[in-house]
C-alpha atoms as a PDB file:
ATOM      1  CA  UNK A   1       0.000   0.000   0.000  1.00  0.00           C
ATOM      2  CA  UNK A   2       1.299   3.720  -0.552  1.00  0.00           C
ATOM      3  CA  UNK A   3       1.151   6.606   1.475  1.00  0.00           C
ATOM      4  CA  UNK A   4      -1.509   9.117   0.755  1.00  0.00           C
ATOM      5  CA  UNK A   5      -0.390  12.486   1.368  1.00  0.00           C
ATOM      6  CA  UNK A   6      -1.308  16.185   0.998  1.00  0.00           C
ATOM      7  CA  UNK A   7       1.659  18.524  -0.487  1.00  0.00           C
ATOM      8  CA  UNK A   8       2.201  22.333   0.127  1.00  0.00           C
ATOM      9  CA  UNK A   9       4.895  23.498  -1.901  1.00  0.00           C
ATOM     10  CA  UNK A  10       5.307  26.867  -4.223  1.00  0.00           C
ATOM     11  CA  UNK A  11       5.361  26.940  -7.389  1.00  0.00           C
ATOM     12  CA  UNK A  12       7.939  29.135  -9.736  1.00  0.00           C
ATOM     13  CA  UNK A  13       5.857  31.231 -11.732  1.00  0.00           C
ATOM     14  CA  UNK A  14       6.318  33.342 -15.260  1.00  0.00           C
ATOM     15  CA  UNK A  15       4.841  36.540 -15.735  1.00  0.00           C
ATOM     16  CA  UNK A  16       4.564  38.502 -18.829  1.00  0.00           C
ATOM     17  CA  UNK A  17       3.198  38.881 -22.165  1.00  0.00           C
ATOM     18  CA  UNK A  18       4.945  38.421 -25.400  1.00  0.00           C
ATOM     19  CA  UNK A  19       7.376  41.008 -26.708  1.00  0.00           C
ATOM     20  CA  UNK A  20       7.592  44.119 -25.000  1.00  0.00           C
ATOM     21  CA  UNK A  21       5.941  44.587 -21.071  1.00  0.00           C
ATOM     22  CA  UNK A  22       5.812  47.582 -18.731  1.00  0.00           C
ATOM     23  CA  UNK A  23       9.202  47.824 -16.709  1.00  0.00           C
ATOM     24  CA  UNK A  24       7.255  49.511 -13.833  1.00  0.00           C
ATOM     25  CA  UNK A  25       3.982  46.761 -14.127  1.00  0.00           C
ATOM     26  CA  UNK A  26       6.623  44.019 -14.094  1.00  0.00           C
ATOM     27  CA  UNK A  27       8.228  45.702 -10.655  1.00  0.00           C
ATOM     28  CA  UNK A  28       5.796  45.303  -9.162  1.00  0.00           C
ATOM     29  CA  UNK A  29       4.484  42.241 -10.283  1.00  0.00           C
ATOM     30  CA  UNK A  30       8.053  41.065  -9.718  1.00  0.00           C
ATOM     31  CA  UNK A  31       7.707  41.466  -5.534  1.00  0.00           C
ATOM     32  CA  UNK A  32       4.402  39.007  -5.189  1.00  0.00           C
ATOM     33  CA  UNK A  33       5.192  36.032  -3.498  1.00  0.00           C
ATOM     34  CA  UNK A  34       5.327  32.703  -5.910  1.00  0.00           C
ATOM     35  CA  UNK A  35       1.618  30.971  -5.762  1.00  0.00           C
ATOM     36  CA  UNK A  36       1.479  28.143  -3.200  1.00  0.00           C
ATOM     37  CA  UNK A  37       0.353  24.715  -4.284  1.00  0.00           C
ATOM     38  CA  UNK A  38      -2.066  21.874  -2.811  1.00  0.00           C
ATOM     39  CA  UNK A  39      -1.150  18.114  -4.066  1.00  0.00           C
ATOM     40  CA  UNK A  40      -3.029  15.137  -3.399  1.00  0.00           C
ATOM     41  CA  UNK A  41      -1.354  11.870  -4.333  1.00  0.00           C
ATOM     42  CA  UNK A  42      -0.129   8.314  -3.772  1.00  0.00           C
ATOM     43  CA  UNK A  43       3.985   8.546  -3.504  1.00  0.00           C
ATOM     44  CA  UNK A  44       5.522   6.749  -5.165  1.00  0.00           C
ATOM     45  CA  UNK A  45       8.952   7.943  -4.977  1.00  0.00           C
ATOM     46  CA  UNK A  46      10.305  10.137  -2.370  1.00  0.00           C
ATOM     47  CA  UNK A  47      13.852  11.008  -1.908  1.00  0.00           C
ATOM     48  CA  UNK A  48      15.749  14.270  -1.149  1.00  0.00           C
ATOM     49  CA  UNK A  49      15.648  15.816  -4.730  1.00  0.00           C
ATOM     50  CA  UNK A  50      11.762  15.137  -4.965  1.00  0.00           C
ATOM     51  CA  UNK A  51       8.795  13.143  -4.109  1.00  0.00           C
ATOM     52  CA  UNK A  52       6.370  11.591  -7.046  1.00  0.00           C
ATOM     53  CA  UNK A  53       2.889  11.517  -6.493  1.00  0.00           C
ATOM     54  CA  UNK A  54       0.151   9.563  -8.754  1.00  0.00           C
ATOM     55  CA  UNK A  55      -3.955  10.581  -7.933  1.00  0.00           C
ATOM     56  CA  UNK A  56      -4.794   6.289  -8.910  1.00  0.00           C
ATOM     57  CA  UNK A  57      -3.166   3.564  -8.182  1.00  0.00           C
ATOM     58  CA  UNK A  58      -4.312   0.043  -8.971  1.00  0.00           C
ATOM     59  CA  UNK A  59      -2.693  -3.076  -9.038  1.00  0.00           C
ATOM     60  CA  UNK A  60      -0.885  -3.111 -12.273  1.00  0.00           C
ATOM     61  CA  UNK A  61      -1.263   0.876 -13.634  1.00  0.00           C
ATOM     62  CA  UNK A  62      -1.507   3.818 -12.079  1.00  0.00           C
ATOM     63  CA  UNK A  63      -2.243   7.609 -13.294  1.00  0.00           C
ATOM     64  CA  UNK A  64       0.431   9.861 -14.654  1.00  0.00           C
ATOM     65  CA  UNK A  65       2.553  11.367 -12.156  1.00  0.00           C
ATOM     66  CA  UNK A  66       3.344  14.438 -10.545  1.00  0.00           C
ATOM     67  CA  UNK A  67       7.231  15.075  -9.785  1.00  0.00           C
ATOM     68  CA  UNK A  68       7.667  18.126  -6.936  1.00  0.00           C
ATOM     69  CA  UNK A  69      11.414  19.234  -6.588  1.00  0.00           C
ATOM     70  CA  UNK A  70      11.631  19.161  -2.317  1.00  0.00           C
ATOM     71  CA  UNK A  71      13.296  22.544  -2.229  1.00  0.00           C
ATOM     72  CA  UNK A  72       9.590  23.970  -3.384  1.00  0.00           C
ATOM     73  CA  UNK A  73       8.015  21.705  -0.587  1.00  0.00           C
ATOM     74  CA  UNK A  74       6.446  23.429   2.417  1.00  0.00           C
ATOM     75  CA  UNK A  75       5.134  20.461   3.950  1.00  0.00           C
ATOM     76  CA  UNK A  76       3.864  16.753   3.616  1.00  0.00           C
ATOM     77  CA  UNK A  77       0.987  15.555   5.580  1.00  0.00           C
ATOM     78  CA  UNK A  78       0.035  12.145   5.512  1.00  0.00           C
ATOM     79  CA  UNK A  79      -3.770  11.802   5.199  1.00  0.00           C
ATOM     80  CA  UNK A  80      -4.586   8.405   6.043  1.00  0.00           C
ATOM     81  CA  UNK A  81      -2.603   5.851   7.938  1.00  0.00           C
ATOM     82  CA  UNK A  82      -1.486   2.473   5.741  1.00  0.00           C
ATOM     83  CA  UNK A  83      -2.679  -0.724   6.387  1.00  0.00           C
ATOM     84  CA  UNK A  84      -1.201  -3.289   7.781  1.00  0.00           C
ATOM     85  CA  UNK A  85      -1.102  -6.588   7.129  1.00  0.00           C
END
């Protein structure tokens, strides 16, 4: 069984549009904290360069997978405890 966990992390961000954009606009744009991020996931990898989450898991497949770099993680919360056997 895998862990099921809830991520906070921030997320880099780009700002702008294409070609030319208002120096002062992008000042102050510029000083706005990155957004912070909510992920909900089975890991399936965690180690100290990043954790991998997937939303399914079955026996044989899972979903695709979400790969968080740890120096953007805030924190991991495990949501339910695993089963033992």
């Amino acid at each position: 069984m895998y862990k099921l966990v809830e991520v906070i992390w921030v997320d880099a961000e780009e700002y702008g549009e294409i070609g030319w954009n208002d120096l002062k606009a992008m000042k102050r744009y510029a000083k706005k904290p990155c957004p912070e991020m909510r992920s909900v996931g089975y890991v399936l990898y965690n180690n100290k360069s990043h954790i991998s989450l997937a939303s399914t898991v079955g026996s044989e497949q899972c979903s695709s997978i979400e790969k968080i770099p740890t120096e953007f993680i805030i924190s991991i919360t495990e949501l339910l405890p695993r089963e033992t056997h």
